[in-house]
N, C-alpha and C. Protein backbone atom coordinates (compact mmCIF):
# COMPACT_ATOMS: atom_id res chain seq x y z
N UNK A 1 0.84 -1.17 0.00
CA UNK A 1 0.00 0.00 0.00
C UNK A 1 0.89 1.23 0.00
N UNK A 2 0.53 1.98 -0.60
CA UNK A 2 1.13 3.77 -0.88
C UNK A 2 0.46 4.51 -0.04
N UNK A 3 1.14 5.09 0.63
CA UNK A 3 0.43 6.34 1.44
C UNK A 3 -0.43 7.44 0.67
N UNK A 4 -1.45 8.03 1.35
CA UNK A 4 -2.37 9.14 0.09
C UNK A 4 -1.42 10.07 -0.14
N UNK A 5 -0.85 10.39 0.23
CA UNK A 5 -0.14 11.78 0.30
C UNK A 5 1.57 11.34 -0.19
N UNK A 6 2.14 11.54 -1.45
CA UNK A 6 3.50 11.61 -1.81
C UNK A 6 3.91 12.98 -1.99
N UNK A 7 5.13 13.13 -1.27
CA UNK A 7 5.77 14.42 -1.23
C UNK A 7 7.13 14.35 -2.51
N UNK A 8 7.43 15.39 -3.18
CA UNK A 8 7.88 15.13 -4.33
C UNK A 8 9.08 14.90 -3.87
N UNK A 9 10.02 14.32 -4.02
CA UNK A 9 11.74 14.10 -3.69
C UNK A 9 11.89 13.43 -2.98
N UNK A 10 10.77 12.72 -2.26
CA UNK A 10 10.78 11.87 -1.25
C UNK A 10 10.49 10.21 -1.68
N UNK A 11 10.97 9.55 -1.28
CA UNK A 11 10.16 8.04 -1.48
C UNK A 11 8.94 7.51 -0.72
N UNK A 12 7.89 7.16 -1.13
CA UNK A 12 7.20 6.83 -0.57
C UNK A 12 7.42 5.52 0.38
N UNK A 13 6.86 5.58 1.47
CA UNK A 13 7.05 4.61 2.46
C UNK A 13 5.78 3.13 2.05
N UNK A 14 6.06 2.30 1.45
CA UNK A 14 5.24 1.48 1.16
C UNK A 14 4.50 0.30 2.57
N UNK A 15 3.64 0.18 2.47
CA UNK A 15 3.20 -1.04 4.11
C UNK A 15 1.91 -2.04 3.44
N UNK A 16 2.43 -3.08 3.96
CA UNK A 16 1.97 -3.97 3.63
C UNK A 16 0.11 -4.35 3.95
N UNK A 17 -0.27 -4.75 3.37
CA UNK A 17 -2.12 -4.64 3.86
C UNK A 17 -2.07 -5.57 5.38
N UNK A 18 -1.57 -6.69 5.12
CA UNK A 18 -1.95 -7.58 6.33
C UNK A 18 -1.04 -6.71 7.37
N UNK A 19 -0.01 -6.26 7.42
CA UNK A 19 0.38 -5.32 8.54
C UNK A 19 -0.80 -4.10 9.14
N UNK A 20 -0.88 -3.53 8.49
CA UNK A 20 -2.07 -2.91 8.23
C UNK A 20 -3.17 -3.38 9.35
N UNK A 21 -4.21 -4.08 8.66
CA UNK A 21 -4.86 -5.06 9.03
C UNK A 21 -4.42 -5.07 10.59
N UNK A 22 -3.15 -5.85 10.92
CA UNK A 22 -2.73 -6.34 12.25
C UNK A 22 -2.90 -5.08 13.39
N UNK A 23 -2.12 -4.26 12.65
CA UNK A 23 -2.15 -2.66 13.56
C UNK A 23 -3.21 -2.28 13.85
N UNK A 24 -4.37 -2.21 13.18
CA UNK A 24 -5.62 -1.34 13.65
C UNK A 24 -6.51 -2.90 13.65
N UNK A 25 -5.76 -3.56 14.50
CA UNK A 25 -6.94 -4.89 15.15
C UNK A 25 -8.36 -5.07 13.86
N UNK A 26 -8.29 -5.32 12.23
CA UNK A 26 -8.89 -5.43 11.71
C UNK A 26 -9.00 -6.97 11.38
N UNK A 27 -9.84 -7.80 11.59
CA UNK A 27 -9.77 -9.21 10.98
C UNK A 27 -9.94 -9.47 9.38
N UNK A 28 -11.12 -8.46 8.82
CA UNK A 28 -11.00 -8.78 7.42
C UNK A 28 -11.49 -7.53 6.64
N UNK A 29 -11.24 -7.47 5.57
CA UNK A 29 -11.90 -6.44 4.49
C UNK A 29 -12.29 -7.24 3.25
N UNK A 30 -13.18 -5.91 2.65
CA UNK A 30 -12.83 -6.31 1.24
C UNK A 30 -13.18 -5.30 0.43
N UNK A 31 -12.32 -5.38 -0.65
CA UNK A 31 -11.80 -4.54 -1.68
C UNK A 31 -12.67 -4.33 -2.56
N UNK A 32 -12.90 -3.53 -3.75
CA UNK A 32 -13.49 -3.28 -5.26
C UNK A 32 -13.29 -2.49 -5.55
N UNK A 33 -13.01 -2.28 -6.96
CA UNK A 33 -12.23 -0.97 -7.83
C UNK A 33 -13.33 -1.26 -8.80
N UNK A 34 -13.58 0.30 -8.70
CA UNK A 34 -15.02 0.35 -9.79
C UNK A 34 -14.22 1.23 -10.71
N UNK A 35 -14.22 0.87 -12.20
CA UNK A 35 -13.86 1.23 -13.23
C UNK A 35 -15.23 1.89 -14.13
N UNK A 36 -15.12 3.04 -14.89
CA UNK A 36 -16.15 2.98 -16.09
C UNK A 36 -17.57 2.42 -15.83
N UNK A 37 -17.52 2.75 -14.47
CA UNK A 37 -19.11 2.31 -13.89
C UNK A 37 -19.76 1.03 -13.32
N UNK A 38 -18.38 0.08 -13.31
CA UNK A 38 -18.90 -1.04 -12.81
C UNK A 38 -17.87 -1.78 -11.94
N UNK A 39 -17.83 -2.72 -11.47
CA UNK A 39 -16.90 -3.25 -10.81
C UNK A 39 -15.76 -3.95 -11.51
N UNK A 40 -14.60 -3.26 -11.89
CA UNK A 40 -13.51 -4.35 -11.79
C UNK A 40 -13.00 -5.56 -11.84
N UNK A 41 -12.68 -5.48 -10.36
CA UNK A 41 -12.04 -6.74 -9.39
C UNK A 41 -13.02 -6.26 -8.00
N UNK A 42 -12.79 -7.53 -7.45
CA UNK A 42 -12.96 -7.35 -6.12
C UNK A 42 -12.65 -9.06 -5.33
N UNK A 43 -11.92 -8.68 -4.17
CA UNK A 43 -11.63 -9.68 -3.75
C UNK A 43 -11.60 -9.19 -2.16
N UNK A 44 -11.49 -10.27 -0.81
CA UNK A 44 -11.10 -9.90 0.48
C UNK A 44 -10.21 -10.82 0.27
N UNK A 45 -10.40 -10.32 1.65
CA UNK A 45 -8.71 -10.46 2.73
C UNK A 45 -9.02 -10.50 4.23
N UNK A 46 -8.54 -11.79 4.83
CA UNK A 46 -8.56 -11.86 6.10
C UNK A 46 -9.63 -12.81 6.42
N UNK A 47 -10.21 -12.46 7.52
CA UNK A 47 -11.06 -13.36 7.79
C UNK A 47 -12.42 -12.93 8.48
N UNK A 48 -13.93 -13.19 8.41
CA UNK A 48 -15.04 -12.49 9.11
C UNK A 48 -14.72 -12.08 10.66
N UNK A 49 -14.18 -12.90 11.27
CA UNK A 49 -14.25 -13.12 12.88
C UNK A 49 -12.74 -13.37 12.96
N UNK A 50 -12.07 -13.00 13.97
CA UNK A 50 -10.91 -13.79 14.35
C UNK A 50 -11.55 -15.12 14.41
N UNK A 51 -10.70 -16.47 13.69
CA UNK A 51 -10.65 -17.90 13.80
C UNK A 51 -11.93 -18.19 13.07
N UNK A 52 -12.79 -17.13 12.25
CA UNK A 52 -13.62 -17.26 11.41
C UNK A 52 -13.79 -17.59 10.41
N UNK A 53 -14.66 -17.48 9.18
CA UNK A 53 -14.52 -18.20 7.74
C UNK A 53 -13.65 -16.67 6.93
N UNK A 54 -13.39 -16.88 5.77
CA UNK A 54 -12.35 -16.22 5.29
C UNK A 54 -13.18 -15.18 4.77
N UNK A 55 -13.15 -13.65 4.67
CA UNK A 55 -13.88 -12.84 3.87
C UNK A 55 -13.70 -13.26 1.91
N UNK A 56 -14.60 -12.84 1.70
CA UNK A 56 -14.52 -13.52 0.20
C UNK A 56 -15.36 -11.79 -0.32
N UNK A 57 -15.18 -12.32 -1.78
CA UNK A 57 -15.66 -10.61 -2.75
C UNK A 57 -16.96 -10.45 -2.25
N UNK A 58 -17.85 -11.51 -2.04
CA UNK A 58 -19.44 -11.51 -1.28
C UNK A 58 -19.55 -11.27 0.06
N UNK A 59 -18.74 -11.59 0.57
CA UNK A 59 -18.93 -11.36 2.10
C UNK A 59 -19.93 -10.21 2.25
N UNK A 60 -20.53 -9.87 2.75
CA UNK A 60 -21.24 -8.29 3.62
C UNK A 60 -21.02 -7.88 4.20
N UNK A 61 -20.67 -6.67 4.47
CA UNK A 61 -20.05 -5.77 5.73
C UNK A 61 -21.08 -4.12 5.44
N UNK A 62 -21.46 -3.69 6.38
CA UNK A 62 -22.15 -2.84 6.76
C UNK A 62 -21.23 -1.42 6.14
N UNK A 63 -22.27 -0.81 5.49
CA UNK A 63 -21.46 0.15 4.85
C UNK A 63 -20.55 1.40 5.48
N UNK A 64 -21.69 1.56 6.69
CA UNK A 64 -21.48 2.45 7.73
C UNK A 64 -20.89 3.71 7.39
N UNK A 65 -19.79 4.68 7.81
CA UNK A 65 -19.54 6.18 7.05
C UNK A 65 -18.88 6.20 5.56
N UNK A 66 -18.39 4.92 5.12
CA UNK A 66 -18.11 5.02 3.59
C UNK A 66 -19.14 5.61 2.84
N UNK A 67 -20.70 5.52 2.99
CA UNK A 67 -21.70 5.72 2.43
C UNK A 67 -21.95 7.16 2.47
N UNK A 68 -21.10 8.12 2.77
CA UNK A 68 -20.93 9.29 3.29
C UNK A 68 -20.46 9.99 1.90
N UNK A 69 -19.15 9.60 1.68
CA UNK A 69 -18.59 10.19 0.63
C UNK A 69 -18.61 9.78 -0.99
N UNK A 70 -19.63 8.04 -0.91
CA UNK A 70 -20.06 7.69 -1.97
C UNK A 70 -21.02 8.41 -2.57
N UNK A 71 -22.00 8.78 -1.24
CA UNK A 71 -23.31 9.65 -1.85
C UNK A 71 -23.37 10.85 -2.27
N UNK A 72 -22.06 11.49 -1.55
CA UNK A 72 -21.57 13.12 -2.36
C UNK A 72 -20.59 12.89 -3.40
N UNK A 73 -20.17 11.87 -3.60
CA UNK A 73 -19.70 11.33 -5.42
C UNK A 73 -20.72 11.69 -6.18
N UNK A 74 -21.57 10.78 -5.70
CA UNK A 74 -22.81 10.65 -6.50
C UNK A 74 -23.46 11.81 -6.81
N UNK A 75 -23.92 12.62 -5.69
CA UNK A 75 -24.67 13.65 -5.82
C UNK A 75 -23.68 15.70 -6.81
N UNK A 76 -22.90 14.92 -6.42
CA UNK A 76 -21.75 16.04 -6.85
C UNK A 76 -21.77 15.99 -8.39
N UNK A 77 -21.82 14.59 -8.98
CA UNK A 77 -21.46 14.32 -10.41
C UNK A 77 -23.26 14.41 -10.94
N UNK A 78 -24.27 14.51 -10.10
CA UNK A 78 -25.42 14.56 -10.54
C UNK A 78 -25.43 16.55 -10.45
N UNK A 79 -25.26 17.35 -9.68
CA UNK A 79 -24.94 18.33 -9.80
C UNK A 79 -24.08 18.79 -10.93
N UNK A 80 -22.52 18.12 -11.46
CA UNK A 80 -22.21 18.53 -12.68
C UNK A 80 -23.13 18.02 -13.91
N UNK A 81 -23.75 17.53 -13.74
CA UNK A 81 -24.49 16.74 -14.79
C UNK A 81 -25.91 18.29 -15.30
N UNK A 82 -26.21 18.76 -14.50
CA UNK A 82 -26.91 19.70 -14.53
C UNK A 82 -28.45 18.90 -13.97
N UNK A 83 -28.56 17.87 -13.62
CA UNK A 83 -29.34 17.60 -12.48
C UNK A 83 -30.09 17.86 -11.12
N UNK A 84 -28.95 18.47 -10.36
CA UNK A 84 -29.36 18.94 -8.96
C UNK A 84 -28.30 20.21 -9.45
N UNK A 85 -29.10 21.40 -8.02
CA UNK A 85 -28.64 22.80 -7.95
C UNK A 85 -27.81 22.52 -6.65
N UNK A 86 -26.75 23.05 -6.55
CA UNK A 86 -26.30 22.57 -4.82
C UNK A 86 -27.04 23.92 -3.98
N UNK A 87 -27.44 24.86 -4.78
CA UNK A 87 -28.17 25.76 -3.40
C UNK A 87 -29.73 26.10 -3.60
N UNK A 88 -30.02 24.89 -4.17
CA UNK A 88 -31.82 24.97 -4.41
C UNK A 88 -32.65 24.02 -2.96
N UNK A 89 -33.98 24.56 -3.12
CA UNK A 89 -34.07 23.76 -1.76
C UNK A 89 -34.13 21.89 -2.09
N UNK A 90 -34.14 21.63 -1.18
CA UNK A 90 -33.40 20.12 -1.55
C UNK A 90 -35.08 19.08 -1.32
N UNK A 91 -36.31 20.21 -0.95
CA UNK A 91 -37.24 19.48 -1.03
C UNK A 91 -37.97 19.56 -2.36
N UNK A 92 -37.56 20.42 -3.22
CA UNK A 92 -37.84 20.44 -4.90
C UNK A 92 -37.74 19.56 -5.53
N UNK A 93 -36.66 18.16 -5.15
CA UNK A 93 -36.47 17.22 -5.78
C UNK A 93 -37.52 16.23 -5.51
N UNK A 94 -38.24 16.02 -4.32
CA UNK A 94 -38.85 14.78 -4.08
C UNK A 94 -40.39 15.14 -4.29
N UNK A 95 -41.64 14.60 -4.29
CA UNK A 95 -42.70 14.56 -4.25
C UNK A 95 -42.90 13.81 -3.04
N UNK A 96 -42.58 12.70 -2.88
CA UNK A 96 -43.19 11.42 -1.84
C UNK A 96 -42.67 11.94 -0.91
N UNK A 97 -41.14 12.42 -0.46
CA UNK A 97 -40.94 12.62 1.08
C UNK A 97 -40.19 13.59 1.05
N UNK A 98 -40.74 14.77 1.96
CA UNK A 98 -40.32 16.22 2.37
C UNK A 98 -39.59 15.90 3.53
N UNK A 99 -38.09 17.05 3.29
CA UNK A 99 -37.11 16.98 4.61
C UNK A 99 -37.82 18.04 5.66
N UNK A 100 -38.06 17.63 6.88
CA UNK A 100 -38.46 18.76 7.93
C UNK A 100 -37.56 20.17 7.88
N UNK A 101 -38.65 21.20 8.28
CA UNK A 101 -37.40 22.60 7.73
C UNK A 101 -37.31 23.24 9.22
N UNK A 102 -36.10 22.49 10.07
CA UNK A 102 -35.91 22.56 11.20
C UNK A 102 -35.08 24.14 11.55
N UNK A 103 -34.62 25.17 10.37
CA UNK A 103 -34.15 26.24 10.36
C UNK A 103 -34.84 27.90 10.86
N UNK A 104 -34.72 27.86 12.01
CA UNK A 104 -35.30 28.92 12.49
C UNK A 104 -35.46 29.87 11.80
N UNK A 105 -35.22 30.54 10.92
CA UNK A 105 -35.33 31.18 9.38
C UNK A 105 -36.39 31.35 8.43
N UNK A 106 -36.56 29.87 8.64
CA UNK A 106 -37.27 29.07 7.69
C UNK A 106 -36.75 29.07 6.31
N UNK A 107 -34.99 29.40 5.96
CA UNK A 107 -34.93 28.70 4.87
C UNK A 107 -34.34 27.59 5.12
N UNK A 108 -34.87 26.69 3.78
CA UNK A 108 -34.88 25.85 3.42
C UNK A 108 -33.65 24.92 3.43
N UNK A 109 -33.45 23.97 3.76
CA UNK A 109 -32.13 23.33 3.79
C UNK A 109 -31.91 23.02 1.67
N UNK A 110 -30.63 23.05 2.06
CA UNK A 110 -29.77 22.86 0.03
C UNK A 110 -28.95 21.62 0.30
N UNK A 111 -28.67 21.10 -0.82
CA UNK A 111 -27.92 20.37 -1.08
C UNK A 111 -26.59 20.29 -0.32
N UNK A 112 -25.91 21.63 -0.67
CA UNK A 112 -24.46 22.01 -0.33
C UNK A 112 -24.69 21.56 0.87
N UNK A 113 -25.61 22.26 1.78
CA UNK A 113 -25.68 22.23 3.21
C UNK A 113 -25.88 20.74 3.87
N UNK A 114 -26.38 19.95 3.32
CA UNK A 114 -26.81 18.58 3.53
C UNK A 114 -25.28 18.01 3.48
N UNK A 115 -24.19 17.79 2.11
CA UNK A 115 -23.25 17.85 2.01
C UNK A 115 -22.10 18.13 2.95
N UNK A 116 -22.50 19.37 3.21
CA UNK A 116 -21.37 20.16 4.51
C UNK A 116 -21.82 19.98 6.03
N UNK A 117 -23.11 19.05 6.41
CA UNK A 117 -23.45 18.83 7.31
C UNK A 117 -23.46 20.19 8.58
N UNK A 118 -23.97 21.08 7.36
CA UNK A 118 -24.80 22.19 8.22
C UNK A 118 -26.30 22.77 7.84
N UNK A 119 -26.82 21.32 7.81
CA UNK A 119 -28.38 21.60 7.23
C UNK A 119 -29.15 21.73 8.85
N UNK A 120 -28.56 21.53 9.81
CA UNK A 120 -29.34 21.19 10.99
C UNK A 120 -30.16 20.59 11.41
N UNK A 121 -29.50 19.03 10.36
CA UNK A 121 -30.00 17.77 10.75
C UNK A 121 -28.60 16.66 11.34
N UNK A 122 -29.50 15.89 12.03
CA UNK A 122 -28.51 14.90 12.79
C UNK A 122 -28.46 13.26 13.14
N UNK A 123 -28.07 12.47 13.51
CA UNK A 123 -28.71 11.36 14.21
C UNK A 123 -27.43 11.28 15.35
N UNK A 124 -28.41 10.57 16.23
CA UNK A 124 -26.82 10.30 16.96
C UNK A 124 -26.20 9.17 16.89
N UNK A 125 -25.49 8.74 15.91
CA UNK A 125 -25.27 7.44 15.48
C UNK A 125 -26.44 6.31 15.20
N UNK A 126 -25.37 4.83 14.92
CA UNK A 126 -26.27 3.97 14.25
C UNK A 126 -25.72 2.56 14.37
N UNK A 127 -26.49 2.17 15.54
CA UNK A 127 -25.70 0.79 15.74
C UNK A 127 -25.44 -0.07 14.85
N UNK A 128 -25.85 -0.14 13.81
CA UNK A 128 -26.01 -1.12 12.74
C UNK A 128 -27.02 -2.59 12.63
N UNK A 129 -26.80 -3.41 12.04
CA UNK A 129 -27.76 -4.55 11.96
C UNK A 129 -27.41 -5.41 12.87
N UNK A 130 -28.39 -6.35 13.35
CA UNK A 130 -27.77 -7.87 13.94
C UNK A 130 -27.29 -8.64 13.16
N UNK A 131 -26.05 -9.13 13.68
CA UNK A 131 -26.04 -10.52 12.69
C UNK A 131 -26.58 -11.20 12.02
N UNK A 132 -27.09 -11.77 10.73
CA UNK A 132 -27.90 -12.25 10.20
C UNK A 132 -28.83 -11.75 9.79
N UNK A 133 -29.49 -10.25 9.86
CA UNK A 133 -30.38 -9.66 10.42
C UNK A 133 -30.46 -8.94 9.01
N UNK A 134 -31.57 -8.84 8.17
CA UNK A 134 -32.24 -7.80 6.76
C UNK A 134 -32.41 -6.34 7.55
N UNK A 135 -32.06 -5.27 6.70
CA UNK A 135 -32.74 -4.21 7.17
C UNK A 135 -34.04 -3.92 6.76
N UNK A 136 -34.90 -4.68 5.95
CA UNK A 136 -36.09 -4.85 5.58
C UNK A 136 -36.54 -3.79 5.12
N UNK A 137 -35.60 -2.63 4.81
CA UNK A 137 -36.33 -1.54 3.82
C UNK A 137 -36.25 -1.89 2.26
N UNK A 138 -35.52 -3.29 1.70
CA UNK A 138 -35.40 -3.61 0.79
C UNK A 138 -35.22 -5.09 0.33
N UNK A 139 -35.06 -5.24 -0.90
CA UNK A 139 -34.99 -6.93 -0.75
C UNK A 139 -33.80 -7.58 -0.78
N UNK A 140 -32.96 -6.34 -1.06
CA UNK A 140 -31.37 -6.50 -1.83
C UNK A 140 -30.52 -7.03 -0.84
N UNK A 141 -30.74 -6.46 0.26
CA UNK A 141 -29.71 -6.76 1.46
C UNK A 141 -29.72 -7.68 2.05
């Protein structure tokens, strides 16, 4: 693995994944490189559980804050697309479900702001699923 950050004249310090892995007490991952809109490769590494079955490209793992910066990929390239406005109100887009307009103001929460997580909305975290467990808002999962 390459560090994000190369400084010019310098060599990069290369580290190995399973080191990696070992240091921040991770048992398994897994990988995918989405090319041209679709997946690649994808493979894991390691294992579900310590002394567990091996992660494989299927395995499932809870998306948890990755889903953060996938969805402002998404929404960013739907904004260059001429799709979404980043400072229009962000309940213009939906019909079926309006965001509460919790802004003493009363304007409207935007895109950007949703984005920059100063729309003055929140949760306080999210334990995630049980083991085994559908989140039953869909069939996919």
């Amino acid at each position: 693995m390459l560090p994000a950050v190369a400084l010019q004249g310098t060599q990069p310090v290369k580290r190995k994944l399973a080191d990696e892995m070992a240091r921040l007490a991770v048992p398994g991952i897994s990988v995918a490189v989405i090319h041209g809109g679709g997946i690649e490769w994808a493979k894991g590494y390691g294992v579900v559980t310590p002394g567990g079955a091996p992660v494989t490209a299927g395995t499932l793992f809870q998306a948890a804050s990755i889903s953060k910066p996938v969805t402002a990929m998404a929404a960013l390239n739907m904004v260059e697309r001429g799709r979404f406005a980043l400072d229009q109100d962000i309940n213009s887009y939906s019909s079926r479900w309006k965001l509460p307009n919790n802004d003493p103001s009363g304007t409207p929460a935007t895109l950007r702001q949703l984005l920059s997580h100063t729309a003055g909305i929140t949760v306080h975290g999210f334990p995630g699923y049980e083991v085994g467990k559908r989140c039953r808002r869909c069939c996919s999962c």
